[in-house]
C-alpha atoms as a PDB file:
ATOM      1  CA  UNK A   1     -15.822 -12.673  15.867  1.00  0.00           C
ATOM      2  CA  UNK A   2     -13.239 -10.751  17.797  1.00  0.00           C
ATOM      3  CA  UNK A   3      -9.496 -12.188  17.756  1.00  0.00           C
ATOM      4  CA  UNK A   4     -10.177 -14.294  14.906  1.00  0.00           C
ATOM      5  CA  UNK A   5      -6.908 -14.834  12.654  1.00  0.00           C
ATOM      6  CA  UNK A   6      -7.492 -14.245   8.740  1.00  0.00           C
ATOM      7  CA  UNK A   7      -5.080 -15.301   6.278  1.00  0.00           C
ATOM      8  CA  UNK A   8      -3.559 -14.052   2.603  1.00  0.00           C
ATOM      9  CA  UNK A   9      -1.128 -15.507   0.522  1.00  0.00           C
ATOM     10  CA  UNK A  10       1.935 -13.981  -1.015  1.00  0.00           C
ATOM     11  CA  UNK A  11       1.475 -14.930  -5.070  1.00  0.00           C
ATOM     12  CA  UNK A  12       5.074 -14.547  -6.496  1.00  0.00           C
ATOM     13  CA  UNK A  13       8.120 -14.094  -5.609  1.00  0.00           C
ATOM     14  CA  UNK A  14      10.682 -15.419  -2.915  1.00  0.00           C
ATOM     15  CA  UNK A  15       7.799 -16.016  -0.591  1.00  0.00           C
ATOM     16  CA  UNK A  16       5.175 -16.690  -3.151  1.00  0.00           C
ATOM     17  CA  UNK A  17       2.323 -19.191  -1.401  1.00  0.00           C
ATOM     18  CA  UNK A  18       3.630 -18.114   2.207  1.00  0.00           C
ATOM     19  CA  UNK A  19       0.716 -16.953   4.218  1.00  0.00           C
ATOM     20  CA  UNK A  20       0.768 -13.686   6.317  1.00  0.00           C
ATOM     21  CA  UNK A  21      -1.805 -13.909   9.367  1.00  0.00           C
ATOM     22  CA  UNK A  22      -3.666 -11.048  10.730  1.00  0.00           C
ATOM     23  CA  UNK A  23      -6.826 -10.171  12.816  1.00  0.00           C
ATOM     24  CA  UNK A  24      -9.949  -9.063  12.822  1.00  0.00           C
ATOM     25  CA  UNK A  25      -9.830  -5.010  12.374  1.00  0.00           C
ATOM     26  CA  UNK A  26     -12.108  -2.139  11.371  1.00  0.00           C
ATOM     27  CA  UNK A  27     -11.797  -1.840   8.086  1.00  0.00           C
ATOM     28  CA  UNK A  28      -9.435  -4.026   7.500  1.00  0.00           C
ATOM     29  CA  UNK A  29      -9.622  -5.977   3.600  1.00  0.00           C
ATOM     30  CA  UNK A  30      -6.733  -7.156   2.148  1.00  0.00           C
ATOM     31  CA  UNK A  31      -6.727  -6.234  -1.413  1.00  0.00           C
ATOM     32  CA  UNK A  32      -7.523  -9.275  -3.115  1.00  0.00           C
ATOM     33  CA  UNK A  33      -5.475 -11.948  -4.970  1.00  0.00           C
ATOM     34  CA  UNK A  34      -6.620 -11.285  -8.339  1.00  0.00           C
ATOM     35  CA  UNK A  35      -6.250  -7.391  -7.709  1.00  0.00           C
ATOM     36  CA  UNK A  36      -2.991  -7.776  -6.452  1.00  0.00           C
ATOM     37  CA  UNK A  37      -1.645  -9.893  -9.391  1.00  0.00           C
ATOM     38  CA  UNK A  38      -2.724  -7.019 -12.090  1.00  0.00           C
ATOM     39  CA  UNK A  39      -1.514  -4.683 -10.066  1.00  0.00           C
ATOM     40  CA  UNK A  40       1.635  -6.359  -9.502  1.00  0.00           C
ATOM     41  CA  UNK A  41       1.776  -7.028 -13.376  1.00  0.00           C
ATOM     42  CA  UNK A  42       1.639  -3.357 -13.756  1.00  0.00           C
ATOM     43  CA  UNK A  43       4.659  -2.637 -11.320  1.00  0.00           C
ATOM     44  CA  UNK A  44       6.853  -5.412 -12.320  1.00  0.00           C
ATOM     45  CA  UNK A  45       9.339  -3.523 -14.226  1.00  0.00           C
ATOM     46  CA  UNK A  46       9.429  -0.971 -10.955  1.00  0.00           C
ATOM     47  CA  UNK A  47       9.478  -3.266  -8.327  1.00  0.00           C
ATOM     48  CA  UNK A  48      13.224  -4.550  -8.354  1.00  0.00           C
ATOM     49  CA  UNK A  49      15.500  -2.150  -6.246  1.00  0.00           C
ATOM     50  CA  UNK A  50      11.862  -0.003  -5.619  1.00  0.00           C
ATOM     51  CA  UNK A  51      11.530   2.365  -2.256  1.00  0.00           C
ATOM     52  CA  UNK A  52       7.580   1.183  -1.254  1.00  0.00           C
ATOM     53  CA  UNK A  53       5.537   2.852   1.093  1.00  0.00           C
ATOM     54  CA  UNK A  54       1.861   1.664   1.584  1.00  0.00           C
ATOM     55  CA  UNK A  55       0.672   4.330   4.154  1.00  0.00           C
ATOM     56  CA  UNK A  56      -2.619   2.134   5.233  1.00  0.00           C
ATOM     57  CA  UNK A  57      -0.809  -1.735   5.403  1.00  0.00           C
ATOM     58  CA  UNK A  58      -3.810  -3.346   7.603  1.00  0.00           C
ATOM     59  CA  UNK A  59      -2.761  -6.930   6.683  1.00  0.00           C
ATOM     60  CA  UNK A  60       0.393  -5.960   4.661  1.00  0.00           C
ATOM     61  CA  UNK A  61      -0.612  -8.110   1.768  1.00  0.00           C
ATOM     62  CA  UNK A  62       0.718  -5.119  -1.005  1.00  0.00           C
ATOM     63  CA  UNK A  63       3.880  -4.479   1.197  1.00  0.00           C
ATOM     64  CA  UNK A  64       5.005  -7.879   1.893  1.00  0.00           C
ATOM     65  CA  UNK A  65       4.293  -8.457  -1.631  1.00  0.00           C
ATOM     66  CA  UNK A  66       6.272  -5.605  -2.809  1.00  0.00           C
ATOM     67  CA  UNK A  67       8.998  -7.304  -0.788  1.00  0.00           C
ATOM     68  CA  UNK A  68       9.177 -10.709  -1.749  1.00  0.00           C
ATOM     69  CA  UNK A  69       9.308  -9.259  -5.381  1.00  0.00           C
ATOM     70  CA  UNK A  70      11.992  -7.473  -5.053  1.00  0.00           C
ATOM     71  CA  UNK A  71      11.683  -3.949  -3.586  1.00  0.00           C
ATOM     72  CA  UNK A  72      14.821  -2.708  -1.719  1.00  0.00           C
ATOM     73  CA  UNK A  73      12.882  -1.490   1.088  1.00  0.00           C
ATOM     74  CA  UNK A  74       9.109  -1.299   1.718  1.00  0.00           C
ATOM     75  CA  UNK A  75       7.353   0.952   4.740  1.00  0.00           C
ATOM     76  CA  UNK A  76       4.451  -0.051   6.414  1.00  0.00           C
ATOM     77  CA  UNK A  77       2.203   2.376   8.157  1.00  0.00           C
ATOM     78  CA  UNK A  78      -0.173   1.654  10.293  1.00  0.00           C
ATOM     79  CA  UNK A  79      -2.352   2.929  13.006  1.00  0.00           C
ATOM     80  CA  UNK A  80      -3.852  -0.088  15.093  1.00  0.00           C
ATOM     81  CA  UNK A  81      -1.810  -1.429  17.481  1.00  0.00           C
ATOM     82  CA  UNK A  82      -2.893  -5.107  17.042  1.00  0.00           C
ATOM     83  CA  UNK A  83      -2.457  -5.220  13.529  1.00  0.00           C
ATOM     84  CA  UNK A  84       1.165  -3.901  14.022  1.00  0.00           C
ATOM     85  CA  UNK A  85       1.657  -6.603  16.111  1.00  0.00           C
ATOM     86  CA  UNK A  86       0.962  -8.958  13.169  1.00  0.00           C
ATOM     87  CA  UNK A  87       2.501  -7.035  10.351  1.00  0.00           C
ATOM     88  CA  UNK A  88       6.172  -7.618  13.030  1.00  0.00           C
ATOM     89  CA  UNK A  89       5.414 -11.505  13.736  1.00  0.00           C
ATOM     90  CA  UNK A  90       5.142 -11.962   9.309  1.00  0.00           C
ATOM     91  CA  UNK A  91       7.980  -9.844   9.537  1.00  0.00           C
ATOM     92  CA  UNK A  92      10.207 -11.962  11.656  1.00  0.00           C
ATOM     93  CA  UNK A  93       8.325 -15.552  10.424  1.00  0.00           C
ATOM     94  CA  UNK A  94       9.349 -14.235   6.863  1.00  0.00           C
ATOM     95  CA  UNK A  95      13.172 -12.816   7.912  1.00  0.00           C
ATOM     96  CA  UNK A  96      11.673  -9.595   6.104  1.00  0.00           C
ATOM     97  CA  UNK A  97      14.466  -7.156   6.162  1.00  0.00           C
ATOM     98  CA  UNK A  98      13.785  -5.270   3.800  1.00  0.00           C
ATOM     99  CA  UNK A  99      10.617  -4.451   5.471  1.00  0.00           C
ATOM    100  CA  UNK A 100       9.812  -1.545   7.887  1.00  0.00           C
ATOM    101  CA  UNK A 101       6.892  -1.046  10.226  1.00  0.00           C
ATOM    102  CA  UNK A 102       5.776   2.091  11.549  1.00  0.00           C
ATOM    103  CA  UNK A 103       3.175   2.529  14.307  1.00  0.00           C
ATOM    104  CA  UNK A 104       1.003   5.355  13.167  1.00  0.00           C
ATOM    105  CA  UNK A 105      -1.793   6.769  11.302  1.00  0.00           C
ATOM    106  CA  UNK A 106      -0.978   8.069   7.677  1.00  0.00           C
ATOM    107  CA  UNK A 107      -1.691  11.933   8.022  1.00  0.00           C
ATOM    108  CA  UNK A 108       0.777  11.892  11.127  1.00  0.00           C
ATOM    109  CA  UNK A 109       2.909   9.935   8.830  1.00  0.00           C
ATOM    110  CA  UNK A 110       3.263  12.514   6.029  1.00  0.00           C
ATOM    111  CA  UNK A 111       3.805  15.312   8.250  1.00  0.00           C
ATOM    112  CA  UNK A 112       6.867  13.796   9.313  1.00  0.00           C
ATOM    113  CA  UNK A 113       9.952  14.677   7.357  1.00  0.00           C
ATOM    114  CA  UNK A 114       9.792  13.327   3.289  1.00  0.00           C
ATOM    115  CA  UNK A 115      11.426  10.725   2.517  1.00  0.00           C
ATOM    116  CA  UNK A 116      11.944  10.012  -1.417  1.00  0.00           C
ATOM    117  CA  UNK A 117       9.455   6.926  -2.246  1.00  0.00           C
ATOM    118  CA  UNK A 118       9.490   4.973  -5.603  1.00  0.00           C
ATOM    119  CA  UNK A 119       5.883   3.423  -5.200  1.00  0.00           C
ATOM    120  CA  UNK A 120       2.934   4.319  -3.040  1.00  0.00           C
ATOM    121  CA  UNK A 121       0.332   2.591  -2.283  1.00  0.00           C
ATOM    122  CA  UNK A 122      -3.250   3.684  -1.173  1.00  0.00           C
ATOM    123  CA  UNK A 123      -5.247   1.534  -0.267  1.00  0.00           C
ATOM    124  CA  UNK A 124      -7.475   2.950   3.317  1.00  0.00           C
ATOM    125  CA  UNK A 125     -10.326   1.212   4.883  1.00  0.00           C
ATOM    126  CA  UNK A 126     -13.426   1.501   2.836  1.00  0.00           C
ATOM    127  CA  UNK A 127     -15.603   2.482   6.000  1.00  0.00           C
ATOM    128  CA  UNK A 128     -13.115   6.088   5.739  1.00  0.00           C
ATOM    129  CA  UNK A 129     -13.575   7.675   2.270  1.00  0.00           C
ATOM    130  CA  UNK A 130     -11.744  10.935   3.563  1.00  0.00           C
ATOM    131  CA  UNK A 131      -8.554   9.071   4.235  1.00  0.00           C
ATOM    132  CA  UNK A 132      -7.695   8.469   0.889  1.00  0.00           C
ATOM    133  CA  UNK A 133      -8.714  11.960  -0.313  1.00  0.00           C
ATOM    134  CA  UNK A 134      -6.549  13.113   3.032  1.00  0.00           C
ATOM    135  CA  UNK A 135      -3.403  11.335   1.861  1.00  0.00           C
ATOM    136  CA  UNK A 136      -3.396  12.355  -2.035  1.00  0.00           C
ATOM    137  CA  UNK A 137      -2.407  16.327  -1.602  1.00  0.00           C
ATOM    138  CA  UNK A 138       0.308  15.521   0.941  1.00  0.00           C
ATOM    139  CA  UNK A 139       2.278  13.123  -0.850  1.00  0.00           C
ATOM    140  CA  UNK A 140       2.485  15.837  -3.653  1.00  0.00           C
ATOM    141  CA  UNK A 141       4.404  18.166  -1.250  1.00  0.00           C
ATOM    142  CA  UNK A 142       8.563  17.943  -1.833  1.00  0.00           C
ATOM    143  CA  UNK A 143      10.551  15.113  -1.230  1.00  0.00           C
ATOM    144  CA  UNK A 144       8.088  12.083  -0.907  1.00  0.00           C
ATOM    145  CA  UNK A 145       7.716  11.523  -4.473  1.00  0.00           C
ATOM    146  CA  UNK A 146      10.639  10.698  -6.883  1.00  0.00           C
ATOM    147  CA  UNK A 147      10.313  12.184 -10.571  1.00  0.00           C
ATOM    148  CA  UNK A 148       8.264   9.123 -12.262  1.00  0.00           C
ATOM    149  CA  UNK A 149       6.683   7.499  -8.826  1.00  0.00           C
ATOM    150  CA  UNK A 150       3.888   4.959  -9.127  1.00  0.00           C
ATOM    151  CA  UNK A 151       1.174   5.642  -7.140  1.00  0.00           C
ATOM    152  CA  UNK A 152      -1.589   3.170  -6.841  1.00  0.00           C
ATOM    153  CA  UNK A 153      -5.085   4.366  -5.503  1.00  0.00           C
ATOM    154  CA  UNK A 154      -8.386   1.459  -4.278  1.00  0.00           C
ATOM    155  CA  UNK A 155     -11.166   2.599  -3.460  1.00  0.00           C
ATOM    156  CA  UNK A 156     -14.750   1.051  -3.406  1.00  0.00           C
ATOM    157  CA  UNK A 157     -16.918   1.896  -6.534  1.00  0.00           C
ATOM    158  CA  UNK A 158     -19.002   3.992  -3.662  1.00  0.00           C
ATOM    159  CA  UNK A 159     -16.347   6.295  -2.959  1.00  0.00           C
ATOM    160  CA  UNK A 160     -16.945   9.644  -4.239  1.00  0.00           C
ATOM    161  CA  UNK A 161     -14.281  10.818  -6.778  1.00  0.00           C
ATOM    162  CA  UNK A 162     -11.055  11.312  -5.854  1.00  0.00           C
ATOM    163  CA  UNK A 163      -9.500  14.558  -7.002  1.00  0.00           C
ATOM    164  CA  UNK A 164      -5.509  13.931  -7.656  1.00  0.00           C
ATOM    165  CA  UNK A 165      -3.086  16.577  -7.688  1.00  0.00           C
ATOM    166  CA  UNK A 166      -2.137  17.957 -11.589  1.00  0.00           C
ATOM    167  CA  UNK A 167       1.419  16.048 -11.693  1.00  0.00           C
ATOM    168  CA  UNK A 168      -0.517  12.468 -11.150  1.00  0.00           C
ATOM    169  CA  UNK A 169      -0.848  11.056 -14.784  1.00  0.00           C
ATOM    170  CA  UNK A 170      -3.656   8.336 -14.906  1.00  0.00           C
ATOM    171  CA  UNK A 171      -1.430   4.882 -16.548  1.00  0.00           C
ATOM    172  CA  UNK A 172      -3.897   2.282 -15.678  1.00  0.00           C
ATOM    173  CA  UNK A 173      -7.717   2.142 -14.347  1.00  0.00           C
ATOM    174  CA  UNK A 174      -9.697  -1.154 -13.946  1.00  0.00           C
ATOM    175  CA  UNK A 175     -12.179  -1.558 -11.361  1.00  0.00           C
ATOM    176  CA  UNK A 176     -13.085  -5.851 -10.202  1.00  0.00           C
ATOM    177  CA  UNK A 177     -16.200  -6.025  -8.430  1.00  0.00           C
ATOM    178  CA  UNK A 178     -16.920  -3.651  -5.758  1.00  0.00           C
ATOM    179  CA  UNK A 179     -13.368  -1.981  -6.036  1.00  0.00           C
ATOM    180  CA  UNK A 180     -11.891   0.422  -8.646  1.00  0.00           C
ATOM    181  CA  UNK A 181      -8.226   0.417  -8.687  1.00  0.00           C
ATOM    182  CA  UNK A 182      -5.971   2.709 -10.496  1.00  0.00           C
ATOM    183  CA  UNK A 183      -1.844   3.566 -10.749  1.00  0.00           C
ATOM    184  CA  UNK A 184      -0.760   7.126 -11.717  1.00  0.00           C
ATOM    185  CA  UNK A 185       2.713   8.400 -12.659  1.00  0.00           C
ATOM    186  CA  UNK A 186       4.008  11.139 -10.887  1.00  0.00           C
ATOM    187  CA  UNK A 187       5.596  14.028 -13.107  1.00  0.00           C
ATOM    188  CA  UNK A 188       7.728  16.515 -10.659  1.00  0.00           C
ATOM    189  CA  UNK A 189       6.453  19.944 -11.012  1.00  0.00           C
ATOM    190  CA  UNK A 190       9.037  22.727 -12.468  1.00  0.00           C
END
């Protein structure tokens, strides 16, 4: 139903059990609890002082996670205009400095100038199995990945394989239902 408000919980950290609201959107599934607490597990020694950028935020559960756990500064891209609206009122409910929102789709995004990013995340709607593929190659390109970046990848089982670029070392794989979720290492070309 249209302009329903959906709810996720933040699982540790300063705002662990605070709930971020969002609506109804195409697409739009927050990554779930238990997914986000391995994946979180995986990033822990990363996340204090970390430069996050989840390029498809939808209800900002990763970002906003990132955050409360300690990332220095976390950017949230996104392309629809309602759920930006939401992603600024957790924001401000939260006091989210740290936090930055950014009002467009992910493959204007990365044509913008590079900005040096500890931790990606990559999570697009599952209805659009080309945005994910869209957003790998790009983020290889100078400047948006530091030497040793985390990059984590979902995708629904059904999603034809990804091809990553050859500096994208595979660290962890699991896959929880319907999704398969993975984090690579990124090792700067010479």
């Amino acid at each position: 139903m249209p302009g329903r408000c959906n709810r996720v919980r933040i699982i540790a950290g300063q705002w662990r059990g605070r709930k971020l609201a969002f609506p109804d959107g195409e697409g739009l599934r927050p990554t779930p609890d238990r997914i986000r607490e391995t994946l979180f597990n995986w990033l822990a020694p990363r996340l204090p002082g970390a430069r996050c950028l989840d390029l498809f935020a939808g209800s900002g559960a990763l970002g906003f996670e990132a955050a409360s756990r300690g990332a220095a500064r976390v950017v949230l891209v996104e392309r629809s205009a309602a759920v930006v609206a939401s992603l600024r009122a957790n924001r401000e409910r939260l006091a989210a400095g740290a936090v930055e929102i950014v009002h467009q789709d992910a493959a204007s995004y990365l044509r913008g100038a590079p900005q040096p990013f500890d931790i990606v995340f990559l999570d697009p709607p599952f209805g659009d199995p080309g945005a994910l593929q869209a957003s790998v190659c790009p983020l290889s390109d100078a400047g948006w990945l530091v030497a040793g970046a985390g990059i984590y990848l979902e995708m629904s089982v059904k999603t034809p394989p990804v091809g990553v670029p050859d500096g994208w070392a595979l660290r962890k794989d699991k896959r929880a239902g319907d999704v398969l979720f993975r984090l690579y290492s990124y090792r700067a070309q010479q």
